[in-house]
Structures are given as C-alpha cells and as structure tokens.
Protein backbone atom coordinates (compact mmCIF):
# COMPACT_ATOMS: atom_id res chain seq x y z
CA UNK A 1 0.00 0.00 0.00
CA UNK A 2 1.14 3.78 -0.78
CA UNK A 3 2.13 5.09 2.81
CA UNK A 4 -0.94 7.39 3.43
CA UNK A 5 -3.44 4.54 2.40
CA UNK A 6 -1.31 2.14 4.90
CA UNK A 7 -1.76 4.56 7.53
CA UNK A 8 -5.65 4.57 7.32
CA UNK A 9 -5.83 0.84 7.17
CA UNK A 10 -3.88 1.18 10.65
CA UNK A 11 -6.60 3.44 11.81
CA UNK A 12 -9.36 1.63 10.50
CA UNK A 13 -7.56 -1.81 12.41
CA UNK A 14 -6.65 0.14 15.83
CA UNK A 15 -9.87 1.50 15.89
CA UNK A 16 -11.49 -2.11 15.88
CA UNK A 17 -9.03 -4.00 17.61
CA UNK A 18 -10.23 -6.90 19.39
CA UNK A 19 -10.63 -6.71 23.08
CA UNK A 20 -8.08 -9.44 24.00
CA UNK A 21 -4.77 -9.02 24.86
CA UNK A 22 -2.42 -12.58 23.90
CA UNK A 23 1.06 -11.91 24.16
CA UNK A 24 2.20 -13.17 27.53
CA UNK A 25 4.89 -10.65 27.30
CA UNK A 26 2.22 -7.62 28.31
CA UNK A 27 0.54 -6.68 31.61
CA UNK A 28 -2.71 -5.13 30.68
CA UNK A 29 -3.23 -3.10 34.29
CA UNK A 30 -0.64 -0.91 33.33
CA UNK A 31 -2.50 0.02 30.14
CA UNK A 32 -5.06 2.14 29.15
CA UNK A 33 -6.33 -0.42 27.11
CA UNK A 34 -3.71 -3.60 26.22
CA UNK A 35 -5.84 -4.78 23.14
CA UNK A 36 -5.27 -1.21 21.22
CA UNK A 37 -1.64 -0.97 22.00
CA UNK A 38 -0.54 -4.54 21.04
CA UNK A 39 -2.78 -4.03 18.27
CA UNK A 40 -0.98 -0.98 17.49
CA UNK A 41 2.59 -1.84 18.27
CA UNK A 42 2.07 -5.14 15.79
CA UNK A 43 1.06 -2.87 12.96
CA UNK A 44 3.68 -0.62 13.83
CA UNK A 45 6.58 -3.57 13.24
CA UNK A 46 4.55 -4.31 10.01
CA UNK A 47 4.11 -1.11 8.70
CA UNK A 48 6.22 1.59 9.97
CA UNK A 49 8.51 2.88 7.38
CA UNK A 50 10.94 6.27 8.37
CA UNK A 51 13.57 8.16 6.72
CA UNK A 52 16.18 10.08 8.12
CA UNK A 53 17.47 13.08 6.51
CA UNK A 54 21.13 12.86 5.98
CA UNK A 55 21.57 16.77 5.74
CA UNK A 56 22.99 18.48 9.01
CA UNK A 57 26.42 18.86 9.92
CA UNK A 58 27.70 17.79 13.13
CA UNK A 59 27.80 17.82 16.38
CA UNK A 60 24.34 19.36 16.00
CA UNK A 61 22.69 16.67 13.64
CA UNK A 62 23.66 12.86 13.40
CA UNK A 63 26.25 13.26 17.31
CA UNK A 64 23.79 12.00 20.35
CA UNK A 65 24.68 12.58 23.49
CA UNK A 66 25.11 9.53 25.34
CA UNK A 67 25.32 10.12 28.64
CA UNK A 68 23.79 13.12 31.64
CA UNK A 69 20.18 13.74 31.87
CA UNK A 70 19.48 14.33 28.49
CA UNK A 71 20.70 10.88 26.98
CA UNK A 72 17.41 9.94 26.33
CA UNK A 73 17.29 11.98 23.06
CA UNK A 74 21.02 10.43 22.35
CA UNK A 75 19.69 7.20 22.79
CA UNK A 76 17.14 7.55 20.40
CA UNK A 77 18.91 9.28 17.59
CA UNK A 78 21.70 6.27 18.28
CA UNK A 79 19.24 3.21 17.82
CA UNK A 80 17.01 4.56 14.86
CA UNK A 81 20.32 5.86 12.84
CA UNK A 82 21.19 1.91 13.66
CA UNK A 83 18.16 0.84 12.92
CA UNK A 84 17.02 -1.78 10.10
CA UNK A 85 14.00 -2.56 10.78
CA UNK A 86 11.90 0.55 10.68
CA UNK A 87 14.51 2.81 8.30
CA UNK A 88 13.96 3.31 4.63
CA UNK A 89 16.74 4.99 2.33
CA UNK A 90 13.65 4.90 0.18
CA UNK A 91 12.03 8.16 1.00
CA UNK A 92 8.85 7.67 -1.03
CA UNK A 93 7.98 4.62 1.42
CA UNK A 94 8.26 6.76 4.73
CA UNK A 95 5.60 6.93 6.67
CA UNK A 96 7.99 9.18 8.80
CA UNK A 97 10.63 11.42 8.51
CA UNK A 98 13.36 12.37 11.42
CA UNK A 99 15.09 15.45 12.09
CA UNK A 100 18.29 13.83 13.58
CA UNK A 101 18.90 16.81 15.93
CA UNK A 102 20.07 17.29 19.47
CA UNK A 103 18.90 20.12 21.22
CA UNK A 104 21.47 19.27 23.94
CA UNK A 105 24.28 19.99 21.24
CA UNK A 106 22.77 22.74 20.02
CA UNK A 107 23.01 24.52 23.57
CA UNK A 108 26.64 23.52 23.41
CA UNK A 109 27.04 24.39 20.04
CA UNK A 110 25.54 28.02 19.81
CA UNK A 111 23.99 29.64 23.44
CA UNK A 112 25.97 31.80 24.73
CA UNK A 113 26.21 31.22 28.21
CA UNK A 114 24.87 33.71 30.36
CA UNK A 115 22.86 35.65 27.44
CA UNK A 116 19.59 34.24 28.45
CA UNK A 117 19.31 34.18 24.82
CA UNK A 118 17.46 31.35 23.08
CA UNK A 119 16.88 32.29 19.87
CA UNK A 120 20.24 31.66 18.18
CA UNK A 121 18.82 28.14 18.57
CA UNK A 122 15.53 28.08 17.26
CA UNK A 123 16.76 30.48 13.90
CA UNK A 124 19.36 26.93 13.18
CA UNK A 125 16.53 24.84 13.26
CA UNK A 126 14.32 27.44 11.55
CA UNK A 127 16.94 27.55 8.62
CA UNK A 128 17.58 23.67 8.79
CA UNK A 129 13.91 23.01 8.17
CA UNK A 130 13.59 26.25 5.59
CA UNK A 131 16.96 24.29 3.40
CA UNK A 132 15.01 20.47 3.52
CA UNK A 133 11.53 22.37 3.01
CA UNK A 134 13.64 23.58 -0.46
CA UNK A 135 15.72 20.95 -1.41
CA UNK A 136 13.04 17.85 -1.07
CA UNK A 137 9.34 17.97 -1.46
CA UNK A 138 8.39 15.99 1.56
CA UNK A 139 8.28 18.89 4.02
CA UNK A 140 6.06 20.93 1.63
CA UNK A 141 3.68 17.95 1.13
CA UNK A 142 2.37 17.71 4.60
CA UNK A 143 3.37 21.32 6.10
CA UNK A 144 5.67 19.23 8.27
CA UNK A 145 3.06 17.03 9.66
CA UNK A 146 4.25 13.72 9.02
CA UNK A 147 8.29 14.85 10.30
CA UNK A 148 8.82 14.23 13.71
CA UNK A 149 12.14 15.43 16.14
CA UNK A 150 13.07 14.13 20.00
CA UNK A 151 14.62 16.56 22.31
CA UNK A 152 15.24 16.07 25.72
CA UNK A 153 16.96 19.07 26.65
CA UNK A 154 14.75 21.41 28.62
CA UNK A 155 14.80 23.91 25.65
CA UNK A 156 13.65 21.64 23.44
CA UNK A 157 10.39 23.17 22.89
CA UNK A 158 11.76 26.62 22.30
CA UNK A 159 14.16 25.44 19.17
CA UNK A 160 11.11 25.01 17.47
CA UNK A 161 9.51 28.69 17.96
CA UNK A 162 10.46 30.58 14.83
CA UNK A 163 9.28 28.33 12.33
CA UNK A 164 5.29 27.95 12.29
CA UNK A 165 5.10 24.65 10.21
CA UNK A 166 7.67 23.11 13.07
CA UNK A 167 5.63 24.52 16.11
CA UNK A 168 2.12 23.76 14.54
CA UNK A 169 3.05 20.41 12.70
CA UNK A 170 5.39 18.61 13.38
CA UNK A 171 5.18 15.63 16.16
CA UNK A 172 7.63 16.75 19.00
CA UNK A 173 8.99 14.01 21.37
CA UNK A 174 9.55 16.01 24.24
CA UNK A 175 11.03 15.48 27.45
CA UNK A 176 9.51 19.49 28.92
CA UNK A 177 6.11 18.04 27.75
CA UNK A 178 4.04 21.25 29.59
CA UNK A 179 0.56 22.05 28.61
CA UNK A 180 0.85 25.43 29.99
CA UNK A 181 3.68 26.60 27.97
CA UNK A 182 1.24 26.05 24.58
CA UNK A 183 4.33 24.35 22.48
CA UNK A 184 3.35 20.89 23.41
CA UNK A 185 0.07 19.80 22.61
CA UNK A 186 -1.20 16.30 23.64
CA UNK A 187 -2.31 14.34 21.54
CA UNK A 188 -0.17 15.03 18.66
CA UNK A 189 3.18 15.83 20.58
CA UNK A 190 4.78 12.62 22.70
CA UNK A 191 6.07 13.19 26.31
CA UNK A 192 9.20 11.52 26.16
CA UNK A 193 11.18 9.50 29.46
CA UNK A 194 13.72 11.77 30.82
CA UNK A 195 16.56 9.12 31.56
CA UNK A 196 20.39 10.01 33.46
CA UNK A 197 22.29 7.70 32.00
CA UNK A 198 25.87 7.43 34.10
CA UNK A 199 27.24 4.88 31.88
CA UNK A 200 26.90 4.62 28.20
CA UNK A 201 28.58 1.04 28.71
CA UNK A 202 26.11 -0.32 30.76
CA UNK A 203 22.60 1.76 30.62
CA UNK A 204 21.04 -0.56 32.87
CA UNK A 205 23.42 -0.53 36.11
CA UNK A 206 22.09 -0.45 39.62
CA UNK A 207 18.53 -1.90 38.86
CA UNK A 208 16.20 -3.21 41.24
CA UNK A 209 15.27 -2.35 44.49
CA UNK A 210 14.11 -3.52 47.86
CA UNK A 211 10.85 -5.87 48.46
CA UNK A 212 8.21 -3.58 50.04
CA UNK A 213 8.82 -4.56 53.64
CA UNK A 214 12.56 -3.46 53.12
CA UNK A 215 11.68 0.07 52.31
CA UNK A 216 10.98 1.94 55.87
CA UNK A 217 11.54 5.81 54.36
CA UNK A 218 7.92 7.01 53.71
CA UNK A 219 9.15 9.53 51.12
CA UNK A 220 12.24 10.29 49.46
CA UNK A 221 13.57 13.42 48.04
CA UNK A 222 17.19 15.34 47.31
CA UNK A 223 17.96 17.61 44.93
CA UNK A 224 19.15 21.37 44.25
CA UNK A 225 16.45 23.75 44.38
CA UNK A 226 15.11 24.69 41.20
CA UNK A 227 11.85 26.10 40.06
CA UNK A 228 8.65 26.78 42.01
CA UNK A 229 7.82 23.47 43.51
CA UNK A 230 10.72 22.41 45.56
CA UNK A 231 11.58 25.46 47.96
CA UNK A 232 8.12 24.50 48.83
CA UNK A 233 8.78 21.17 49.46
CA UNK A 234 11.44 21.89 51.21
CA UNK A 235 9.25 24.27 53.80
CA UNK A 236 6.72 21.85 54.54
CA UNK A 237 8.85 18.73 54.72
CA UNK A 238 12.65 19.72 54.54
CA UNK A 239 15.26 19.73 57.53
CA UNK A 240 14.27 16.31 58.99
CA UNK A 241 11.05 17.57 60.36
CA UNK A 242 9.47 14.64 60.30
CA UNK A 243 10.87 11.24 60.27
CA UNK A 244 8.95 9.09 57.74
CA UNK A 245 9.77 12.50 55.27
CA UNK A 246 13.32 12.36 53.92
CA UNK A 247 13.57 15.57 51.92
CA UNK A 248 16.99 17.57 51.21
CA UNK A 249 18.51 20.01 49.45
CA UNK A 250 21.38 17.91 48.34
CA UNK A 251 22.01 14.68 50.54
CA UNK A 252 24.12 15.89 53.42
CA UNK A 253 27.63 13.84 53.55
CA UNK A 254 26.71 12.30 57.19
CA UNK A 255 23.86 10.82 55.20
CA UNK A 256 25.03 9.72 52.51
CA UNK A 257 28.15 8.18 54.17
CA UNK A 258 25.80 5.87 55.85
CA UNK A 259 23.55 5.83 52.92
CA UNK A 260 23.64 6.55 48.93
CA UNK A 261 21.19 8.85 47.15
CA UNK A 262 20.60 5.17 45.44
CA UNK A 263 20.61 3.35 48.02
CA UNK A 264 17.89 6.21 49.39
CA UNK A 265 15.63 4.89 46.68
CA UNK A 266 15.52 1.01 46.97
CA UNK A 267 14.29 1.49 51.04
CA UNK A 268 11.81 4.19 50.44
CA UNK A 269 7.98 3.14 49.07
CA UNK A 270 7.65 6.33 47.53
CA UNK A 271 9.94 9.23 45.36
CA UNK A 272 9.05 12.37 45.16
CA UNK A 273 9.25 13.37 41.76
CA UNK A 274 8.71 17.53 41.54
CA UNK A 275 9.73 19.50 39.14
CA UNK A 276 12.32 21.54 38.51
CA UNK A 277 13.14 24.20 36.14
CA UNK A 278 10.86 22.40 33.79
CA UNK A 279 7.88 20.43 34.53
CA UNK A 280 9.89 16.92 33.49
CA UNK A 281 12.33 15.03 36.36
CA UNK A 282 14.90 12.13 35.20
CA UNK A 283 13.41 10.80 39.18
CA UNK A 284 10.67 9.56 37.55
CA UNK A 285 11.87 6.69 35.29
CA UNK A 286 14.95 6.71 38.24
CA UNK A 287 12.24 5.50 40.78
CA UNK A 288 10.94 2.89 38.12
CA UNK A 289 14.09 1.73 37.62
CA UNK A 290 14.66 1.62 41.58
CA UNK A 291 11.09 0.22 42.05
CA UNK A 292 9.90 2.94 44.08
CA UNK A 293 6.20 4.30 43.70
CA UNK A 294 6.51 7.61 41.97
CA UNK A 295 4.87 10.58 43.18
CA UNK A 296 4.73 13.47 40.69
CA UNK A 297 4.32 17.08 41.33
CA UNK A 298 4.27 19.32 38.42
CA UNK A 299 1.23 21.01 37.55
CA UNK A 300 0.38 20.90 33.56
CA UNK A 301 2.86 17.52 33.53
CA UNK A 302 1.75 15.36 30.60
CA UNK A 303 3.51 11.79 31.59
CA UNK A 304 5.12 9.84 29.36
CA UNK A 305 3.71 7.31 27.18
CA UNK A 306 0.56 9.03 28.52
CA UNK A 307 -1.53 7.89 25.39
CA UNK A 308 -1.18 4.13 26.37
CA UNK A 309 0.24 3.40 29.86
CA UNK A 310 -2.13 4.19 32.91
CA UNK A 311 0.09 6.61 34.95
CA UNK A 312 -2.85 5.85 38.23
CA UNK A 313 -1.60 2.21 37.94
CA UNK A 314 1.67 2.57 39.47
CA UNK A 315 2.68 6.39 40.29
CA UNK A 316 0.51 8.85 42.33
CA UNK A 317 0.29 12.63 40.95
CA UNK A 318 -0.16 15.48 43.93
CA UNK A 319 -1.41 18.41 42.43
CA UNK A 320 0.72 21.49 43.82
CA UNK A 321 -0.98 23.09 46.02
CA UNK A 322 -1.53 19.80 48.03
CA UNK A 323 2.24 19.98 48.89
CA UNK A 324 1.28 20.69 52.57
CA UNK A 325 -1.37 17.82 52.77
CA UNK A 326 1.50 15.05 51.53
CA UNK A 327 1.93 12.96 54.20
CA UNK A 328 -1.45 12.56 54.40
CA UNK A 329 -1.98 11.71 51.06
CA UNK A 330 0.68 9.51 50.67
CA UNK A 331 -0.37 7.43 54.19
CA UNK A 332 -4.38 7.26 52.99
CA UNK A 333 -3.35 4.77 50.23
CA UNK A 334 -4.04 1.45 51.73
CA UNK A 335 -1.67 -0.98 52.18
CA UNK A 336 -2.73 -3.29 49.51
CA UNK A 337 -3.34 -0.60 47.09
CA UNK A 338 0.50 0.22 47.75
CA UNK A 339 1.47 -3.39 47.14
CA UNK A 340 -0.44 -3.74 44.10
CA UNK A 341 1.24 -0.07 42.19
CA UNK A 342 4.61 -1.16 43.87
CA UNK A 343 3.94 -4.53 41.87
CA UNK A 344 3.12 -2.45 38.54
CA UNK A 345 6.19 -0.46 38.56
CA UNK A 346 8.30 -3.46 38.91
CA UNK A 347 5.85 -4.69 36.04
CA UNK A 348 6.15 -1.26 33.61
CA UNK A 349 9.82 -1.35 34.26
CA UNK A 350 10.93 -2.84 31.12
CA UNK A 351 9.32 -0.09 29.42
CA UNK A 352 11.49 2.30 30.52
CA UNK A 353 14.66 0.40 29.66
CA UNK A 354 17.63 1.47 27.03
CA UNK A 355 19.34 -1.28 25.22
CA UNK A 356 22.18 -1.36 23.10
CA UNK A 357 20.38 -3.92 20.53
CA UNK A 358 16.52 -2.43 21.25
CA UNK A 359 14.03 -5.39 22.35
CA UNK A 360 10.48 -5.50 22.27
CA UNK A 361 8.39 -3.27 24.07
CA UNK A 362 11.57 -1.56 25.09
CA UNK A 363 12.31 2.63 25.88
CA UNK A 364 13.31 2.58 22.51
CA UNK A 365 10.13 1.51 20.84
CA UNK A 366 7.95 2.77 22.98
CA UNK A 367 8.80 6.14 21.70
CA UNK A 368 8.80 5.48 18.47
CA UNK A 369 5.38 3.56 19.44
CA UNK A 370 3.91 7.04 20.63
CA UNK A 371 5.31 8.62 17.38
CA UNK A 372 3.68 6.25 15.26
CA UNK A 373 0.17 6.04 17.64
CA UNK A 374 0.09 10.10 17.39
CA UNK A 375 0.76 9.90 13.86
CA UNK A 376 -2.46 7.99 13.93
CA UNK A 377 -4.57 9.64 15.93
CA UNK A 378 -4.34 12.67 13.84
CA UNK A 379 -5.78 10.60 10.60
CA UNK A 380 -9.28 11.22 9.74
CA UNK A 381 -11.12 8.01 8.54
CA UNK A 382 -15.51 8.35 7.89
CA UNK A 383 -15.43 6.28 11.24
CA UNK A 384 -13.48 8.82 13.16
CA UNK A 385 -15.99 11.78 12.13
CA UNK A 386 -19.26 9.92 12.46
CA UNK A 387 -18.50 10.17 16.73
C-alpha cells in the first residue's frame, strides 16, 4: 500500500481492535487499554517505514549525546540511525521522517552562556527546516506534519519557535512536555522518558530495588532547588522535620556516608518526583528503575507514554498546592493498594529500559510507538468523524 493509504488501514484496524490481549509478554493493568496498543505496536513492526534526513552537519545533527540527563534523546537518535528494521533509504515509502537533531548539542554548540538568549537556537533549526523544506518535497507535502524530532533538553520546545510549520506540525517528542507553555500539545506531541544515564557502557546498572517490607523511608527526596515546587517542598517537609519525610537540598555527607542517594531509593515506598526548572524530572523513570512508587508534582505535567500506559496504575500525581497535605496523602493509600502499584512499577519497568540492541516493548520503541500512535490519531477516517 502507498504510505498514506497504509496509515488509514492502521486506523481503521486500531480502531477495531479486538478486546483481548495474547502476548504473555504484556501486563494489561498498566494500560489504558492492552488490546489497542498490542494491536498498534504489531502494525507498527509491520508497517512503519521512516527516513532520516542525511543533511545536518555535526555535532548538532547525526552526534547524540550519550550520557547526563538528556541521553534519552542520544539514545534515540543512536538506535534509529542503527536501525534496520523501521529505516527506509527509500524516502517515497516513509511513513515518517526524522530530524536527527540534538537540542542538547545545540546549547553547546551556539547559546551563549549567560545571554539568556534562546533564539540563536531556534533560527538553526528554523533555517535547517527552511533548506530540507527547499531541497526535497516531503516537508512541503504535509506542512511538516508527518516529520517528527526528540529533544530532551529542557529547551527543546523553544528550538522550534520561529518556524510555524515546526511549532504547529510537526510531532515533538519532548522530554519538557508542559501544557501550559502552549508548544506541546497532547495528543499530537509525545512526552518523552527523561533518563540520566551514568554509563553509556552499561545503561542498565544499579537496577532493582528492595521488596516492600525493606523500604521503611515514607518519602524520598534530594535535589538542588530549582523552580517553584521544591523550595516548597522543602518548607513543609525539609530539615528532617518529620521522620517518615526524607527531603533535602542535596544529601548531606553524614547521610550519605551511611547511605547513597541510590541506596535512598531502593528502602523508600515512595519518590518524590517535583519538578524543577521544567515540569519533566529524570526521578521519575529513576524510581521505576529503583522500584519505588513515583509521586509526581508538576502542575500541567503530561507523563510519558501518557496515550497508552495508565500513569494511576503505578505512580501517584499530587497536584501542587496539596504539597502541605502530603503525608497525608501519601499514608491514605491502603496498604494493599501500595502493594499492588509497587507490583506495577516493577511490572512497567521494562518499558522504561535502554538497550544497546533495542528489544520488544523496550524505551526505545515505545517512543517510536507514541510517534507512530500520534501519527495515527491525527488521521481522519468516515469512522473517526461519524463520533
């Protein structure tokens, strides 16, 4: 099939998947619904054709960063310019097309530090998009709409400002997925895993964590003190005020001599997850990896993968001005109900996992799951309009 009439027979199949779910590799109460995704994700391998554009010089285009908090868009760019199974050289059967950019090397590349100056950033990207809008007619086909870029960087969504087509169109995997901020919209944009990655060598290092009656911290928190939410945090729980509530600045050296920031995470049955700077927090796929219930604060906070996984399932979200009430909160879930989201995050782990040869249902395709699900969502087939 020409790739616009595959992508309506995608619809048209999502849209009356079966409800059954039979791969023994999925655990539907972590889903929104299990049948549409594997549905989904099968026609995805099937289908999914994307082309990456070659242009772009580096360290800007075709470098990722692989390491630090922003490795997730590293990662990505990494494994799909590896990639065999979804890339075409052909560009006539993409489905897809990549803008193999790193927002995190473009802050190295061209801010000047202390300007406060972002739009030497966004004009590259405006006159990368302006030269491919020229020299191919793929951009100019769609307005853009069917190109898609992942940036983790916290100013990812403001590289995109000065060209309309690229704020209006195109899908952004984001890692600053805010509502408020009127870049990102949901539904068409993907909120992408924030993931520190200490060694490229071994992505995975340190996982696990301690079985729930091994975790006697309440709550866990440390970190500098960025952004609105966490001096508040800090006056309502900081200072060892209360001993269930272990919330720092940074972790003190007496404490972490007895105990690491890690280590902090495997005995604790929740981590506080608030935002920073930005709305997004690498803590939150950190407590998933460290099997710690995830509690996120950031008002306007689209989560991840928020268009099939069931965020209620295994993380609570405490809406900001419920700081002072936390404790509260956090002790009015009932024991079993604790159990069983402690259970799903062990369960939604492998979700949220980078490996150097991608696997199924991995970080890796999940995101490009998302892309491709988006992609989707925005098709208009006579059963779509007749709601």
């Amino acid at each position: 099939l020409p790739p616009n009439e595959a992508l309506v027979y995608a619809k048209k199949e999502i849209d009356g998947a079966p409800s059954v779910s039979e791969d023994p590799n999925l655990y539907a109460p972590i889903f929104r619904n299990i049948s549409v995704f594997e549905r989904s994700y099968e026609l995805m391998e099937t289908i999914l054709k994307v082309y990456i554009y070659r242009d772009g010089s580096r360290p800007i285009f075709h470098k990722p960063p692989l390491r630090g908090i922003y490795a997730s868009e590293g990662w990505f760019m990494k494994l799909m310019e590896e990639n065999k199974q979804f890339v075409t050289k052909d560009p006539e059967k993409a489905h897809l097309f990549y803008l193999p950019y790193s927002a995190r090397q473009m802050e190295l590349a061209l801010y000047v530090p202390g300007s406060h100056n972002l739009k030497p950033l966004s004009i590259y990207l405006r006159d990368y998009v302006n030269k491919i809008a020229a020299r191919y007619p793929f951009w100019n086909r769609t307005h853009g709409s069917d190109h898609f870029l992942v940036a983790c960087h916290d100013w990812g969504p403001y590289t995109v400002t000065e060209h309309e087509e690229l704020t209006r169109n195109t899908i952004k995997a984001l890692c600053n997925a805010d509502l408020s901020e009127r870049i990102f919209v949901a539904g068409r944009d993907v909120s992408l895993p924030e993931t520190t990655i200490r060694a490229p060598r071994r992505p995975l290092r340190y996982l696990g964590g301690n079985r729930p009656s091994l975790r006697p911290i309440l709550a866990f928190f440390a970190g500098s003190m960025h952004g609105r939410v966490r001096p508040i945090l800090l006056q309502y729980w900081g200072g060892e005020k209360d001993e269930d509530m272990k919330i720092y600045k940074r972790l003190p050296l007496r404490v972490s001599r007895r105990m690491t920031y890690i280590q902090h995470m495997k005995s604790s049955k929740y981590c506080l997850c608030p935002m920073g700077y930005e709305v997004n927090s690498p803590r939150i796929v950190e407590a998933i990896y460290y099997e710690c219930v995830p509690v996120i604060i950031a008002d306007n906070f689209v989560l991840p993968f928020n268009e099939v996984l069931d965020w209620s399932a295994f993380s609570v979200v405490v809406a900001e001005k419920d700081i002072p009430r936390l404790k509260e909160i956090l002790l009015s879930i009932p024991l079993r109900k604790y159990l069983t989201m402690q259970n799903n995050v062990k369960m939604v782990q492998k979700h949220f996992l980078w490996n150097s040869r991608p696997i199924r249902y991995d970080l890796f395709h999940m995101i490009l799951h998302s892309i491709w699900f988006n992609k989707l969502n925005q098709i208009q087939t006579p059963q779509t309009l007749s709601y």
